[in-house]
C-alpha atoms as a PDB file:
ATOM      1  CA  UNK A   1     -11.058  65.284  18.326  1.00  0.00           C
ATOM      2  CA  UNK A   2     -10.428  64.064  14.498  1.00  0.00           C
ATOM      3  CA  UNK A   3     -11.395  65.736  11.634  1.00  0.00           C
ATOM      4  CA  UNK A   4     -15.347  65.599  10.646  1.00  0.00           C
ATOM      5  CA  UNK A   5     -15.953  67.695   7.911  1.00  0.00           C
ATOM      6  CA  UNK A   6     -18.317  66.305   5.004  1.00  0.00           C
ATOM      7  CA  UNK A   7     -15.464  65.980   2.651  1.00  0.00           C
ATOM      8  CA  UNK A   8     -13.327  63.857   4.732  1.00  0.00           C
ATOM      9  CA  UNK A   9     -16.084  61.784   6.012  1.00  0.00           C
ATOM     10  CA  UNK A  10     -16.850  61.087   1.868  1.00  0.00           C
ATOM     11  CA  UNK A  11     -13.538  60.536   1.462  1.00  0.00           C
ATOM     12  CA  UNK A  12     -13.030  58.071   4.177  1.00  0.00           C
ATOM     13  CA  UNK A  13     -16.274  56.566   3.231  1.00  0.00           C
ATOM     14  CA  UNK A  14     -15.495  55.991  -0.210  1.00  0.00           C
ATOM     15  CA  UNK A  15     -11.951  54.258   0.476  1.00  0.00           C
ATOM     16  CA  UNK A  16     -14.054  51.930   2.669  1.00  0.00           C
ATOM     17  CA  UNK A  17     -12.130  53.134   6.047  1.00  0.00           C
ATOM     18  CA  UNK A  18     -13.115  54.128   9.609  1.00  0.00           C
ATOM     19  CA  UNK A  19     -15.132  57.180   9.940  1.00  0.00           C
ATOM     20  CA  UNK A  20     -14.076  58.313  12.491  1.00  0.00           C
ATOM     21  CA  UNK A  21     -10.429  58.102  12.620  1.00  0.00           C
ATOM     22  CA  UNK A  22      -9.707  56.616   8.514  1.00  0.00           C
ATOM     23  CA  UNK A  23      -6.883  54.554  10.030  1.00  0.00           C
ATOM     24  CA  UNK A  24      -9.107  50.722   9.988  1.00  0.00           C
ATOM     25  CA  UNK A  25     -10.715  49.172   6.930  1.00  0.00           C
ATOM     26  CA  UNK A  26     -14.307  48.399   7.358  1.00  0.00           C
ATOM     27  CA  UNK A  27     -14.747  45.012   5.453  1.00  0.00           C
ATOM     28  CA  UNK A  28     -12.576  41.267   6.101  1.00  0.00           C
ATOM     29  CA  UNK A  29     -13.775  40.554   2.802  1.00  0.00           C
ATOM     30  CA  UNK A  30     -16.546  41.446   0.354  1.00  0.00           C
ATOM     31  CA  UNK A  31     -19.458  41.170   2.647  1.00  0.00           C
ATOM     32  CA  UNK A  32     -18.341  40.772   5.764  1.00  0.00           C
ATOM     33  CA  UNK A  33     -17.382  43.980   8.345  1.00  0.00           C
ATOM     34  CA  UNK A  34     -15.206  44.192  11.208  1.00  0.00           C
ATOM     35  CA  UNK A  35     -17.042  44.116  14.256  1.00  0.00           C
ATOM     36  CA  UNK A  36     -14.853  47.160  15.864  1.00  0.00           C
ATOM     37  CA  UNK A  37     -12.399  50.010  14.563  1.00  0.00           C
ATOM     38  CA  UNK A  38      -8.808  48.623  15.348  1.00  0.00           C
ATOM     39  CA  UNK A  39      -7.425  52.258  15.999  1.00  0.00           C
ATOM     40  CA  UNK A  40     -10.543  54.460  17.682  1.00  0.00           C
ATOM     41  CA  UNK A  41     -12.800  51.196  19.011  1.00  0.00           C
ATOM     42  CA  UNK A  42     -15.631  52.850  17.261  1.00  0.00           C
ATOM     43  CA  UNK A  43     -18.581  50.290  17.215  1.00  0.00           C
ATOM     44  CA  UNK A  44     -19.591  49.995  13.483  1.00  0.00           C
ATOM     45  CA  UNK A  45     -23.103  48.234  14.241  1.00  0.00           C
ATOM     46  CA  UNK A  46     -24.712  50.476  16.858  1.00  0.00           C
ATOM     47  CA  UNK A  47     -27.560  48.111  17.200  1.00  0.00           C
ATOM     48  CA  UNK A  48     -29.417  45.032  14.846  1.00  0.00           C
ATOM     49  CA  UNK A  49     -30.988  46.478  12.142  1.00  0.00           C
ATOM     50  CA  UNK A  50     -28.641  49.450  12.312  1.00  0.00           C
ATOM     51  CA  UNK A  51     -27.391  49.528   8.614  1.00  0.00           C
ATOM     52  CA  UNK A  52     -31.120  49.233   7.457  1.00  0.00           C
ATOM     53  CA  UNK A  53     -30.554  52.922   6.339  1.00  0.00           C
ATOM     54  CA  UNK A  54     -27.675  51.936   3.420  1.00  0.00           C
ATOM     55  CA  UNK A  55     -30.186  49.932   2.070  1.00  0.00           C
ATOM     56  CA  UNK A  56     -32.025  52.931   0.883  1.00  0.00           C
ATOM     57  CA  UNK A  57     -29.163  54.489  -0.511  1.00  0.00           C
ATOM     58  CA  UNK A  58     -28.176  51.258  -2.638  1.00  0.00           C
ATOM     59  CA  UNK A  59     -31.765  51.028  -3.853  1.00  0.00           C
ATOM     60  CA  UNK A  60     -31.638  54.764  -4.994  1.00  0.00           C
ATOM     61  CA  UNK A  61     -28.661  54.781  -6.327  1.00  0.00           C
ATOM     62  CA  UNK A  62     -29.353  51.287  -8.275  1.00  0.00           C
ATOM     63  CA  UNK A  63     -33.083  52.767  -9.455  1.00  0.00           C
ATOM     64  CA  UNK A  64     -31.150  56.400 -10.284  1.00  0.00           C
ATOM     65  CA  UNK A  65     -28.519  55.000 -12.766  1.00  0.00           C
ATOM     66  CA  UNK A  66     -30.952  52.296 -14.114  1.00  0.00           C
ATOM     67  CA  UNK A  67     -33.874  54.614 -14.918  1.00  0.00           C
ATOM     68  CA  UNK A  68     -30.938  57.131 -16.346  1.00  0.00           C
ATOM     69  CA  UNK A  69     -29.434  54.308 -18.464  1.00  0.00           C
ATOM     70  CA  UNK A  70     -32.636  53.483 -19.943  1.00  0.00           C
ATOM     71  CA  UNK A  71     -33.679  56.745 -20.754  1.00  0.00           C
ATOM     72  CA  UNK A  72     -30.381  57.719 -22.366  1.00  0.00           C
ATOM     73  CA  UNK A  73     -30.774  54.833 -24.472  1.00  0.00           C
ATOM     74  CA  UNK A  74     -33.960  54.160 -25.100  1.00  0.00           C
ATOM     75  CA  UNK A  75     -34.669  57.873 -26.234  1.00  0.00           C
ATOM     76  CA  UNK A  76     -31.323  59.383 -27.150  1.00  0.00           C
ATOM     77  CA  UNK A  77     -29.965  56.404 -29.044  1.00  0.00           C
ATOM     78  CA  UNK A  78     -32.758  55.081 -29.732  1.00  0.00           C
ATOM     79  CA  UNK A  79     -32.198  51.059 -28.487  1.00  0.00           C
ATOM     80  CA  UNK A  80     -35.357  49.280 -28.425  1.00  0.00           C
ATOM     81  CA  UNK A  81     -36.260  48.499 -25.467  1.00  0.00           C
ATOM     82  CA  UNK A  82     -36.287  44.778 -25.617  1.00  0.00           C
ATOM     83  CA  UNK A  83     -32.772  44.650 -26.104  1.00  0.00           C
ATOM     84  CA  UNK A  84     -32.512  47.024 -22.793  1.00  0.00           C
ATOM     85  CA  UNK A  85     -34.371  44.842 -20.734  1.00  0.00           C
ATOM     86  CA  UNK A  86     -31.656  41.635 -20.337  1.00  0.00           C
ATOM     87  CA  UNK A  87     -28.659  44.265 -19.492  1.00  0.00           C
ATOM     88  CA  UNK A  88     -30.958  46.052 -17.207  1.00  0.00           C
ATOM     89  CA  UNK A  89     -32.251  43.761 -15.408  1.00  0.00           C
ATOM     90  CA  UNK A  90     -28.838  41.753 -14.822  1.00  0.00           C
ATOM     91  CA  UNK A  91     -27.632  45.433 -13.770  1.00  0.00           C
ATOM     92  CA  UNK A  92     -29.998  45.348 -10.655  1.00  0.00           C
ATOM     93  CA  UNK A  93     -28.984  41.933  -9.322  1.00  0.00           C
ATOM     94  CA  UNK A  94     -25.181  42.633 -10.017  1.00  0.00           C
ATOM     95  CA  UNK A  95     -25.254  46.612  -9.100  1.00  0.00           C
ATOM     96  CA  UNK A  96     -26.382  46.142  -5.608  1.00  0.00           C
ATOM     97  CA  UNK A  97     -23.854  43.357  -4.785  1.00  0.00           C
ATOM     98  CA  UNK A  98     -20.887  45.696  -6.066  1.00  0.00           C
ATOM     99  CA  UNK A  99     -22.160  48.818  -4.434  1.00  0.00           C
ATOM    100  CA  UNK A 100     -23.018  47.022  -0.961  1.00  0.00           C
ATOM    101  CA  UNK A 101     -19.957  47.951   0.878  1.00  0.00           C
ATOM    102  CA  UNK A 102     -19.950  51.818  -0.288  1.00  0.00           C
ATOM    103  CA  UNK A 103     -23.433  52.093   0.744  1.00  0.00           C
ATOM    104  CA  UNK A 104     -22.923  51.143   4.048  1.00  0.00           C
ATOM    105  CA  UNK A 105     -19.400  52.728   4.570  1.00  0.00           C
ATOM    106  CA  UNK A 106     -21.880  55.895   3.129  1.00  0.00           C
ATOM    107  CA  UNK A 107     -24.120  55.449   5.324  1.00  0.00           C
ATOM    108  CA  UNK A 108     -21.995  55.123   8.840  1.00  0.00           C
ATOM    109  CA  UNK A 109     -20.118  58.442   7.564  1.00  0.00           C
ATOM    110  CA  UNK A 110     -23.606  60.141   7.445  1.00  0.00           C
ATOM    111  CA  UNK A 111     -24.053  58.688  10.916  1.00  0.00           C
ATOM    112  CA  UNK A 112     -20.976  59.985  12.052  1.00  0.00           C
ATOM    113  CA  UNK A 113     -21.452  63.494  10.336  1.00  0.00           C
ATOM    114  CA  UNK A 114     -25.160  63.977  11.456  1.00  0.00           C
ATOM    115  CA  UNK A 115     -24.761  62.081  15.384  1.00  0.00           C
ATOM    116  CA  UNK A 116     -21.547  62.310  16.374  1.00  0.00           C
ATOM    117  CA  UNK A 117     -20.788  58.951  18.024  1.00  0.00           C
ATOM    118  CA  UNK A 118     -18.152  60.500  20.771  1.00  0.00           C
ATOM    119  CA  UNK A 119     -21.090  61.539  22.810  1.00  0.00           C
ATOM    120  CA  UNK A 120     -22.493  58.627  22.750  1.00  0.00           C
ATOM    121  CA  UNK A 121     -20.312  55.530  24.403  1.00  0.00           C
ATOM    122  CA  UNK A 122     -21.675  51.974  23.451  1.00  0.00           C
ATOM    123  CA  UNK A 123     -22.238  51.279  27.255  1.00  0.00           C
ATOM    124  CA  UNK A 124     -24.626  53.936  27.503  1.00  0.00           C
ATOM    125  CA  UNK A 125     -26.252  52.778  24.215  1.00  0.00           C
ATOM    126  CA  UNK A 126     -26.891  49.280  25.061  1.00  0.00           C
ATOM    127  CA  UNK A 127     -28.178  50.248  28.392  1.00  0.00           C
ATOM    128  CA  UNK A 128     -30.734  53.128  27.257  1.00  0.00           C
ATOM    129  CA  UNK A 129     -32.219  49.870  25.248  1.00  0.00           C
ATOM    130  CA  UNK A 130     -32.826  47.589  28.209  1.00  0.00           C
END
């Protein structure tokens, strides 16, 4: 069985690679994933809706370094907030699009640290759903 501990799992997660085995990259291109893992067949997309979860973690992660931003600036440097808002806001829309594929690669290694997928085979998966 491979490796699982946190630290390789973050590792793996952050160089955008398979979870489980770190041999496959996760993304053809900026938005789109593979459907599979190449080297352990590890299904990326249990089900639909499945990466709903990374979504979370992008919006906290955009909303943690925006509202940190602002307060550094606004109250340690003392930048008037009207000249914060235009950065700020163009910081949310262009954040989230960056940040998309570590939040999901983030949140399959969770997935993979917290429910192992070896003891669960997609067969048995897709048929517990029927």
């Amino acid at each position: 069985m491979p490796e699982r501990s946190a630290s390789t799992l973050l590792s793996r997660a952050l160089h955008l690679r398979c979870p489980r085995c770190g041999e496959d990259r996760l993304f053809i291109g900026w938005f789109r994933m593979h459907e599979r893992c190449s080297g352990c067949q590890l299904k990326y997309e249990r089900s639909p809706g499945y990466f709903l979860g990374s979504t979370y973690i992008n919006y906290g992660l955009t909303s943690l370094t925006m509202s940190a931003a602002y307060l550094i600036l606004h109250f340690g440097y003392k930048v008037p907030k009207e000249w914060l808002a235009p950065p700020l806001a163009a910081y949310c829309v262009l954040w989230p699009l960056f940040w998309f594929r570590y939040a999901r690669s983030l949140f399959l290694a969770f997935d993979c640290y917290f429910d192992d997928p070896d003891l669960n085979s997609d067969e048995e998966s897709s048929d517990s759903e029927i």
